[in-house]
Protein backbone atom coordinates (compact mmCIF):
# COMPACT_ATOMS: atom_id res chain seq x y z
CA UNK A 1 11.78 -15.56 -0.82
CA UNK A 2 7.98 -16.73 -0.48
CA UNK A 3 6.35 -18.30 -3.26
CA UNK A 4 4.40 -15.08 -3.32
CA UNK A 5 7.15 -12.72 -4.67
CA UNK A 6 6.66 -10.64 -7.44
CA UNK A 7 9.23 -11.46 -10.02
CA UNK A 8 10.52 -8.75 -12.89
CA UNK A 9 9.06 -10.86 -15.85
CA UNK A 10 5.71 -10.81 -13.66
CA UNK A 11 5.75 -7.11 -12.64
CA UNK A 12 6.69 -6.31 -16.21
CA UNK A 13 3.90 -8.61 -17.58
CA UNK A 14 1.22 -6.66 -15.15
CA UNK A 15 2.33 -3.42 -15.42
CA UNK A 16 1.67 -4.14 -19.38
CA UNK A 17 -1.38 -5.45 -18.93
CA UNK A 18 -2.32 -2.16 -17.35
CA UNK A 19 -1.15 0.11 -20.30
CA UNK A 20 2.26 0.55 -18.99
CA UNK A 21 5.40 -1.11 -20.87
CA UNK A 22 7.98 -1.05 -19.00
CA UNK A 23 11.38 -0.88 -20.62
CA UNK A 24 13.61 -4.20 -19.50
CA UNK A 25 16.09 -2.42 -17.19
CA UNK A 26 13.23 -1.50 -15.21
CA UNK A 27 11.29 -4.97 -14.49
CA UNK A 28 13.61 -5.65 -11.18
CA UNK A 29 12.94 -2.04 -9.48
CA UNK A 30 9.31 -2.09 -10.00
CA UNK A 31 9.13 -5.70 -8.86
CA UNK A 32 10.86 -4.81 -5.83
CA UNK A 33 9.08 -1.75 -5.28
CA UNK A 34 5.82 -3.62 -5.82
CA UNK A 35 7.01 -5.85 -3.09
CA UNK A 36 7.86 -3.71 -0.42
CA UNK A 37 4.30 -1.89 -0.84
CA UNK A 38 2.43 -4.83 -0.76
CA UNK A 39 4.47 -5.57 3.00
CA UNK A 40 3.64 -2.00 4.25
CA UNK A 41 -0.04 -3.01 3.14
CA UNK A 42 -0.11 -6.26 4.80
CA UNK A 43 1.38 -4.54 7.91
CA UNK A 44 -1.66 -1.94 7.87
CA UNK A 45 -3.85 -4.75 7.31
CA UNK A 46 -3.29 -6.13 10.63
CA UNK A 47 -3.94 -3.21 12.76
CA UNK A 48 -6.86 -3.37 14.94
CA UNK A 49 -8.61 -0.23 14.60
CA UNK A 50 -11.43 -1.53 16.98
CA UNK A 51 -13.91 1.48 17.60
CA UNK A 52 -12.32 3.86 15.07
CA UNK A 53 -14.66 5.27 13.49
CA UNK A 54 -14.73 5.67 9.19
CA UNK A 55 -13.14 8.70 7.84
CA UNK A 56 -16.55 9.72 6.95
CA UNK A 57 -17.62 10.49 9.94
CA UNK A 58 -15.29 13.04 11.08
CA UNK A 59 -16.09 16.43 11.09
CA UNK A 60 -13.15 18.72 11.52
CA UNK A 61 -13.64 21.61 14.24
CA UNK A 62 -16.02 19.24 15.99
CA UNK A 63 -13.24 18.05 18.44
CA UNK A 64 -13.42 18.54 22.10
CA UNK A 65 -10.35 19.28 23.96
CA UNK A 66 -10.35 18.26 28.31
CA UNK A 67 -7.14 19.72 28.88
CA UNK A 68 -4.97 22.68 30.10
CA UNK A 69 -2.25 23.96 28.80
């Protein structure tokens, strides 16, 4: 484990701080759940998107297809 892990007392203690007691049984599945999202984010974080446009600017029906079927 990295010094970065979310622990249960921490999760517990942030998930209070955002209006959400948690009862105690649950402090070691949200902790662990927080922990696995946060290394599918970092994962997303990494990937070069290069010239990808925003979201924003795509305009659904606007594609042009070059192909054959």
């Amino acid at each position: 484990m990295s010094a970065d892990d979310l622990t249960p007392p921490e999760a517990a203690r942030w998930a209070a701080r955002s209006g959400l007691p948690l009862a105690p049984e649950r402090h070691a599945g949200v902790a662990a759940t927080a922990e696995h999202i946060h290394s599918v984010v970092s994962v997303l974080r990494e990937l070069d998107f290069g010239g990808t446009p925003p979201s924003a600017a795509y305009r659904a029906g606007g594609e042009q297809h070059h192909g054959t079927v």
